[in-house]
PDB file of N, CA and C in Angstrom:
ATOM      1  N   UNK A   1     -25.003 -13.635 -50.263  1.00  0.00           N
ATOM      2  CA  UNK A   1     -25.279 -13.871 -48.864  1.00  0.00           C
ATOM      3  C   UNK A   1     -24.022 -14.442 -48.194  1.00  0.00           C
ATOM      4  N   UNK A   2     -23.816 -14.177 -47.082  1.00  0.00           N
ATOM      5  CA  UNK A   2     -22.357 -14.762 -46.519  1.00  0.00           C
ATOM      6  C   UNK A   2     -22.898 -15.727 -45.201  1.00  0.00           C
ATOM      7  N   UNK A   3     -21.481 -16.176 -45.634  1.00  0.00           N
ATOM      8  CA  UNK A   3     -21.560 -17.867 -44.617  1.00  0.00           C
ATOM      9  C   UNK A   3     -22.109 -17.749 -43.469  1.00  0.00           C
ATOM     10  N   UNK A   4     -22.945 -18.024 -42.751  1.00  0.00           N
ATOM     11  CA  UNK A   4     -23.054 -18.259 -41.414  1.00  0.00           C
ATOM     12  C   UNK A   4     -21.787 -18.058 -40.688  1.00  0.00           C
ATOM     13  N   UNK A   5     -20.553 -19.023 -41.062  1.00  0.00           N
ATOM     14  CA  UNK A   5     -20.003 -19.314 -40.243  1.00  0.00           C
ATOM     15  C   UNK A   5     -18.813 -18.003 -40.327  1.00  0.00           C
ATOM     16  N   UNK A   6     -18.594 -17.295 -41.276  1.00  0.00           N
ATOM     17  CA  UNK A   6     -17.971 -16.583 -41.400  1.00  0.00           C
ATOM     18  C   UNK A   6     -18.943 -15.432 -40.613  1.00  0.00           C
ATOM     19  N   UNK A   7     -19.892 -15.105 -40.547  1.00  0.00           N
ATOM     20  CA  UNK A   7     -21.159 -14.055 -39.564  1.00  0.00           C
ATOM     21  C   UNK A   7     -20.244 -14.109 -38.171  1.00  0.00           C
ATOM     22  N   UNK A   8     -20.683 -15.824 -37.752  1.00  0.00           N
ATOM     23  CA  UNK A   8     -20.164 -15.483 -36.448  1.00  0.00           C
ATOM     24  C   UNK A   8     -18.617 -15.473 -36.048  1.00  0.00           C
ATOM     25  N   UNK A   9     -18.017 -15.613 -36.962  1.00  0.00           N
ATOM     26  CA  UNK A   9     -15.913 -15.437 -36.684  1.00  0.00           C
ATOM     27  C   UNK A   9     -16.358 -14.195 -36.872  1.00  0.00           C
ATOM     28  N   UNK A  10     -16.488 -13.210 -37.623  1.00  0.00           N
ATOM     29  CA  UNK A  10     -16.798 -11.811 -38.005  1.00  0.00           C
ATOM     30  C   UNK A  10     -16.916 -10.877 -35.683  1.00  0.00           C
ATOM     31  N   UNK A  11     -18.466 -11.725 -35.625  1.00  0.00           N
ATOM     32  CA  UNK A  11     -18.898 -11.158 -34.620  1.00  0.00           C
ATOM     33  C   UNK A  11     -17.983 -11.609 -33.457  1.00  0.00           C
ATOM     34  N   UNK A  12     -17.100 -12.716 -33.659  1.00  0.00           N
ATOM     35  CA  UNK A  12     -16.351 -12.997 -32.402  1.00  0.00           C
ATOM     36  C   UNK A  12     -15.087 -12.400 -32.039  1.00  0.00           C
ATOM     37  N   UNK A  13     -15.090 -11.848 -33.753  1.00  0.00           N
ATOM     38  CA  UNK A  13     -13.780 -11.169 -33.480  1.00  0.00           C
ATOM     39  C   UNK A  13     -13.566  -9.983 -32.594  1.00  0.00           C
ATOM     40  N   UNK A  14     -15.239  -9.534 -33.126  1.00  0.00           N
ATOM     41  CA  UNK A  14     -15.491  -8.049 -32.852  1.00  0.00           C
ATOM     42  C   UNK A  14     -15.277  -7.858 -31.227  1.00  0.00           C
ATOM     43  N   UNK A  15     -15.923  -8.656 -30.548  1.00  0.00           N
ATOM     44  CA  UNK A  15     -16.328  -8.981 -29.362  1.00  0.00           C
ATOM     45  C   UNK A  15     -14.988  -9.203 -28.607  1.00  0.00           C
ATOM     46  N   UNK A  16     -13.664  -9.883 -29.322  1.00  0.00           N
ATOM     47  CA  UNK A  16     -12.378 -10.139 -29.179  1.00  0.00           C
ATOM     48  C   UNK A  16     -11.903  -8.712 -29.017  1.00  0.00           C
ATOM     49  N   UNK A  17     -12.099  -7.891 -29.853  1.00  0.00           N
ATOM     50  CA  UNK A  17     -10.928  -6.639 -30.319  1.00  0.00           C
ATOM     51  C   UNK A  17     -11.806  -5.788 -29.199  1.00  0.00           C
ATOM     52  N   UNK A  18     -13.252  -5.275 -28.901  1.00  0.00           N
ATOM     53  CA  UNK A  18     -13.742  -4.697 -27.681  1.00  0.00           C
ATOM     54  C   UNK A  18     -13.160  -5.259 -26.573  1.00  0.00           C
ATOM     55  N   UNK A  19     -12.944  -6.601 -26.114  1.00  0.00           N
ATOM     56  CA  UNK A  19     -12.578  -7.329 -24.951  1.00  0.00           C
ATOM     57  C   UNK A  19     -11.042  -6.874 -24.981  1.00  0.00           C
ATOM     58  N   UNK A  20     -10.103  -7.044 -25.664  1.00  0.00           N
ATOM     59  CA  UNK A  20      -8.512  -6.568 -25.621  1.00  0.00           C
ATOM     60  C   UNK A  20      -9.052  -4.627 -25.805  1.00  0.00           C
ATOM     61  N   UNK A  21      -9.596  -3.847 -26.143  1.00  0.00           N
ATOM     62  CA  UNK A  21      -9.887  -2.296 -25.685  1.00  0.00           C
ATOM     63  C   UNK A  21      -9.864  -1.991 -23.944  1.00  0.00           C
ATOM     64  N   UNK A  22     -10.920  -3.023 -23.583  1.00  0.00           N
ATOM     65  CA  UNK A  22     -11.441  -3.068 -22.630  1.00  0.00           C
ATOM     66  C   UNK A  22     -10.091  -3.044 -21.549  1.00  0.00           C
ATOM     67  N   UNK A  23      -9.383  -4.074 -21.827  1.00  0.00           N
ATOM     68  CA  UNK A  23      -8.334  -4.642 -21.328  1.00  0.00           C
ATOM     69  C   UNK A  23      -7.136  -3.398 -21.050  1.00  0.00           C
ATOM     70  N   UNK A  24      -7.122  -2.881 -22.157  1.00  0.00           N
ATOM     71  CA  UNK A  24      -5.875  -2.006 -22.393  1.00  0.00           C
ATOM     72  C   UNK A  24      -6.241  -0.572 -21.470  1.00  0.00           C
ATOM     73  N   UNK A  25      -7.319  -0.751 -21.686  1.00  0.00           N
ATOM     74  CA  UNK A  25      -7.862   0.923 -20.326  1.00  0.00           C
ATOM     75  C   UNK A  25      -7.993   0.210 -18.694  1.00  0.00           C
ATOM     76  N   UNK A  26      -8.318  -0.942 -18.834  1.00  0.00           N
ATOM     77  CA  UNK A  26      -8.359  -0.987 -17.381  1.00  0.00           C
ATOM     78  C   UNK A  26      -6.383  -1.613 -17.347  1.00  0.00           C
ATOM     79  N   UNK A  27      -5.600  -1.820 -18.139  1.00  0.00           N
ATOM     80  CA  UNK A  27      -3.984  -1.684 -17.847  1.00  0.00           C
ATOM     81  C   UNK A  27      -3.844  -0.520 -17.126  1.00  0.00           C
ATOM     82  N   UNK A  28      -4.213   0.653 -18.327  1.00  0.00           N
ATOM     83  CA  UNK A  28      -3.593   2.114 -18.027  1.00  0.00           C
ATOM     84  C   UNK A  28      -3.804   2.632 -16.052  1.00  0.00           C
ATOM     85  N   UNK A  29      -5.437   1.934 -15.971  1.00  0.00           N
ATOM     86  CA  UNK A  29      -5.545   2.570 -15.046  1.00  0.00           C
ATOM     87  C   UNK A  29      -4.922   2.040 -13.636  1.00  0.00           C
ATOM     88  N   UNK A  30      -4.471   0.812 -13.685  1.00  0.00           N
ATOM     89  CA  UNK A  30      -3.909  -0.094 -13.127  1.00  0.00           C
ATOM     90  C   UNK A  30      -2.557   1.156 -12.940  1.00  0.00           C
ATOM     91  N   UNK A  31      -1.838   0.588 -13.996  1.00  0.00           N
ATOM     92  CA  UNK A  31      -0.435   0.990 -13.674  1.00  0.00           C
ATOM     93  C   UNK A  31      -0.440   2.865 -12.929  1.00  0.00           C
ATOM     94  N   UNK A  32      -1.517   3.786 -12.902  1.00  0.00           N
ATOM     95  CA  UNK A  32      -1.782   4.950 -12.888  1.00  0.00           C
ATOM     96  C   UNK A  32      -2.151   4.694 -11.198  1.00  0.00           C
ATOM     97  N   UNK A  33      -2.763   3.469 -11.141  1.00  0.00           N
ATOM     98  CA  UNK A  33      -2.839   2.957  -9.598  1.00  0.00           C
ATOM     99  C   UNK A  33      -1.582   2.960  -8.778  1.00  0.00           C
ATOM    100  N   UNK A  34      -0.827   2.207  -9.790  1.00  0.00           N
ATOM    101  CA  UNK A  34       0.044   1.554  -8.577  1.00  0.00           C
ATOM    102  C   UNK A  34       1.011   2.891  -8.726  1.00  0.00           C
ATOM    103  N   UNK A  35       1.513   3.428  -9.527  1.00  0.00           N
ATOM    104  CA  UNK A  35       1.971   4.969  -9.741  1.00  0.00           C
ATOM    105  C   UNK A  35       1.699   5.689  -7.964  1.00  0.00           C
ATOM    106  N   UNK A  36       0.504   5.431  -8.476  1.00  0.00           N
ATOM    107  CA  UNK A  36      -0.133   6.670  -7.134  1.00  0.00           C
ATOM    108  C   UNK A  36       0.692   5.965  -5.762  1.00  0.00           C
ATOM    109  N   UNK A  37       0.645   4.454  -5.641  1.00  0.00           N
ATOM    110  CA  UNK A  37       0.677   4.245  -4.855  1.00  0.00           C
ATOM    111  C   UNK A  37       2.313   4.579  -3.983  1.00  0.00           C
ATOM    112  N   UNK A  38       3.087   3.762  -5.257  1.00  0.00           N
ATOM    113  CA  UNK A  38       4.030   3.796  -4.897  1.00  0.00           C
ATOM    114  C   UNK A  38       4.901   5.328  -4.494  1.00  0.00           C
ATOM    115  N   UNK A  39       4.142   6.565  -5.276  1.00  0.00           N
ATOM    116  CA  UNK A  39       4.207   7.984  -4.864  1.00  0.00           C
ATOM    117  C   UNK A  39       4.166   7.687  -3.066  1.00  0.00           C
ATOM    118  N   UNK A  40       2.909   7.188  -3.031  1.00  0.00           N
ATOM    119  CA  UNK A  40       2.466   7.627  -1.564  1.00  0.00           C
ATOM    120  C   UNK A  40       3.181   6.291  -0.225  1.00  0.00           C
ATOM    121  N   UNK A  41       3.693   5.311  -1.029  1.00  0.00           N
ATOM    122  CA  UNK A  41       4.739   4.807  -0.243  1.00  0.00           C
ATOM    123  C   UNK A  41       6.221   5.660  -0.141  1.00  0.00           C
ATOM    124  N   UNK A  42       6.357   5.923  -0.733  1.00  0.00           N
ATOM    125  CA  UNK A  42       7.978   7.018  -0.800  1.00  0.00           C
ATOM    126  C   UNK A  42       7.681   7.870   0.547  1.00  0.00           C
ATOM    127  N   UNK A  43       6.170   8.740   0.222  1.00  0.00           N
ATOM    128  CA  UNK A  43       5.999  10.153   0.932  1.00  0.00           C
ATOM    129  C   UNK A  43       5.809   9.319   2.444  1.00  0.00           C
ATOM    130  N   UNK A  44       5.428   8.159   2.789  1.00  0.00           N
ATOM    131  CA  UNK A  44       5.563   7.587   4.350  1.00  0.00           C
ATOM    132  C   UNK A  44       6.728   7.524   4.180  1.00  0.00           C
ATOM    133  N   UNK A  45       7.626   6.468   3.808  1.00  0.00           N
ATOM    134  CA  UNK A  45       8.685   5.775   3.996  1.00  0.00           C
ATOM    135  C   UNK A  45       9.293   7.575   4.931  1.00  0.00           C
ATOM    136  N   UNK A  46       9.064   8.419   4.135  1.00  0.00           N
ATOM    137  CA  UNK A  46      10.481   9.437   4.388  1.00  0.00           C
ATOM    138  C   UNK A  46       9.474  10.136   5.570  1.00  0.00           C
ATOM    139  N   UNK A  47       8.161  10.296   5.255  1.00  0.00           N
ATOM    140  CA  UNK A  47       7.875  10.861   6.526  1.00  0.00           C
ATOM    141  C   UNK A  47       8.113   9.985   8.070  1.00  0.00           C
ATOM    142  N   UNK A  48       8.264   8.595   8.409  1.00  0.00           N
ATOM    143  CA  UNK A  48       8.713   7.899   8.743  1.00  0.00           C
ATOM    144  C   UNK A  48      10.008   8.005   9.459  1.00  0.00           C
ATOM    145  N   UNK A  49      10.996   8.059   8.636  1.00  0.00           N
ATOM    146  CA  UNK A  49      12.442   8.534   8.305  1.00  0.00           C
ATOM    147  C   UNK A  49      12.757   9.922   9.622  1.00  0.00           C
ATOM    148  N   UNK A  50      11.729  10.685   8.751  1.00  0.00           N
ATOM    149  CA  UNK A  50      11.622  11.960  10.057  1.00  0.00           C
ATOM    150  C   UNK A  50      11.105  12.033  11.808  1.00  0.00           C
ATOM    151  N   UNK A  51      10.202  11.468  11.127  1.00  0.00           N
ATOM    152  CA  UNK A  51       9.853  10.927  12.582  1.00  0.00           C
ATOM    153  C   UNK A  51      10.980  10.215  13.641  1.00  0.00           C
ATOM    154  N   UNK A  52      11.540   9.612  12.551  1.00  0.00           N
ATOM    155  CA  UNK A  52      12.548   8.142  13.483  1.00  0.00           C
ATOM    156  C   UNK A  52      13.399   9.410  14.002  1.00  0.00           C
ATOM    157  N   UNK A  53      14.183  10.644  13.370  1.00  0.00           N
ATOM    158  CA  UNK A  53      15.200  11.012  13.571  1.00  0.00           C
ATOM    159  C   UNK A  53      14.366  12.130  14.516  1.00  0.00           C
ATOM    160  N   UNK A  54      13.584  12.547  14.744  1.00  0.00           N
ATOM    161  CA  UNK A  54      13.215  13.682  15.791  1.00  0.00           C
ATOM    162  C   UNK A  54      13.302  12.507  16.975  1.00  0.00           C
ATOM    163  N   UNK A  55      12.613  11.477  17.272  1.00  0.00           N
ATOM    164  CA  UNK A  55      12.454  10.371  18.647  1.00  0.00           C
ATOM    165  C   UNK A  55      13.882  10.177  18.605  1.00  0.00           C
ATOM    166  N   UNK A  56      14.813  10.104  17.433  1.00  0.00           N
ATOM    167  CA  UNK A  56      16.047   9.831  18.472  1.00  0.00           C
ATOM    168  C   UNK A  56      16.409  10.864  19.032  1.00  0.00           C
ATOM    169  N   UNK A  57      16.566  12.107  18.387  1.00  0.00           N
ATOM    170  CA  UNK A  57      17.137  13.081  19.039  1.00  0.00           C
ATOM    171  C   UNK A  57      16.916  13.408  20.354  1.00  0.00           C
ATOM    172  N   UNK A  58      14.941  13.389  20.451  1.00  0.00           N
ATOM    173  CA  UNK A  58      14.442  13.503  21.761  1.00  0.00           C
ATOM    174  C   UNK A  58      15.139  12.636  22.625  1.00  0.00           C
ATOM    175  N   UNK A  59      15.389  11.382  22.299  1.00  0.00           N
ATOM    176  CA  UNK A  59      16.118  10.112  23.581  1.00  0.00           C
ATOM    177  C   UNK A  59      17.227  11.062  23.974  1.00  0.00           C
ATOM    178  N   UNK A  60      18.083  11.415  22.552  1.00  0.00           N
ATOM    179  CA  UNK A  60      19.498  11.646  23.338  1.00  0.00           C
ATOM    180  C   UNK A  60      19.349  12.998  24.106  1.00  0.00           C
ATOM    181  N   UNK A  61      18.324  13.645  23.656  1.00  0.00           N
ATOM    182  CA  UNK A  61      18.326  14.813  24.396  1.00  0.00           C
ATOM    183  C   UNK A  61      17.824  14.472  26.313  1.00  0.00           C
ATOM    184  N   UNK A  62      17.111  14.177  26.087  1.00  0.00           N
ATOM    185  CA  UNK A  62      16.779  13.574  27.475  1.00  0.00           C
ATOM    186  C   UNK A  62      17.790  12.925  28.305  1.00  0.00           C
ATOM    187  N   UNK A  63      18.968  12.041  27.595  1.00  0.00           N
ATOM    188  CA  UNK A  63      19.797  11.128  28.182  1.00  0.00           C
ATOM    189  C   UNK A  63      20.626  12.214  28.401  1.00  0.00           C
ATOM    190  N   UNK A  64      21.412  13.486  27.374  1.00  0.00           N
ATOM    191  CA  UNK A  64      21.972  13.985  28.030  1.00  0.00           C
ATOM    192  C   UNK A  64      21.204  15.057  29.562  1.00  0.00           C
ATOM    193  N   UNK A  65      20.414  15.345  29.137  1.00  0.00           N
ATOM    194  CA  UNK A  65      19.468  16.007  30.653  1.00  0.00           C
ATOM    195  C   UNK A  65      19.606  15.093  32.013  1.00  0.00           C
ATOM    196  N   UNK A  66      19.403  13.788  31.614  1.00  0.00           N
ATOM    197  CA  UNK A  66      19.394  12.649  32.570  1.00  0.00           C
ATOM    198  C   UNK A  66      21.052  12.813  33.049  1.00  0.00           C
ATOM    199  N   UNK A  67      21.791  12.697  32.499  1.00  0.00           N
ATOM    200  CA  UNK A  67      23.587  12.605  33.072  1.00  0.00           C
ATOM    201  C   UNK A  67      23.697  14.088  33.650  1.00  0.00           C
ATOM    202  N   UNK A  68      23.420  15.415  33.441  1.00  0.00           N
ATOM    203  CA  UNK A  68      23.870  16.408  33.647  1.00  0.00           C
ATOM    204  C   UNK A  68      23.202  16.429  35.098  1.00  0.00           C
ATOM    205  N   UNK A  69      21.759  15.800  35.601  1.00  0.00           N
ATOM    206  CA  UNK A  69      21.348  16.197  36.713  1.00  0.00           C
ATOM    207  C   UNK A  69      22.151  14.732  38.190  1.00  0.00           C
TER     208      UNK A  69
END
């Protein structure tokens, strides 16, 4: 028959090594998160980027329209 006390280190371990499983999939999905995210910060930043450079162009285009009249 085995120790009691060795039963429950046995079962705490178990409960330990599921809890660090547990742990290691919700990592993956974490870092698969921030992955995504930081993808979809890049794709603003530059869509952004584009934007900025069409509004300037429009200014200067206008400013030169504005001097020629």
């Amino acid at each position: 028959m085995e120790d009691p006390n060795l039963q429950a280190l046995t079962s705490k371990l178990e409960l330990l090594i599921q809890r660090v499983e547990q742990l290691k999939v919700q990592n993956r999905q974490l870092l698969a998160h921030e992955q995504a995210w930081r993808e979809e910060r890049a794709h603003l930043i530059e869509k952004n980027e584009l934007a900025r450079h069409k509004v300037e162009s429009m200014i200067s285009r206008l400013r030169a329209l504005e001097q020629d009249t």
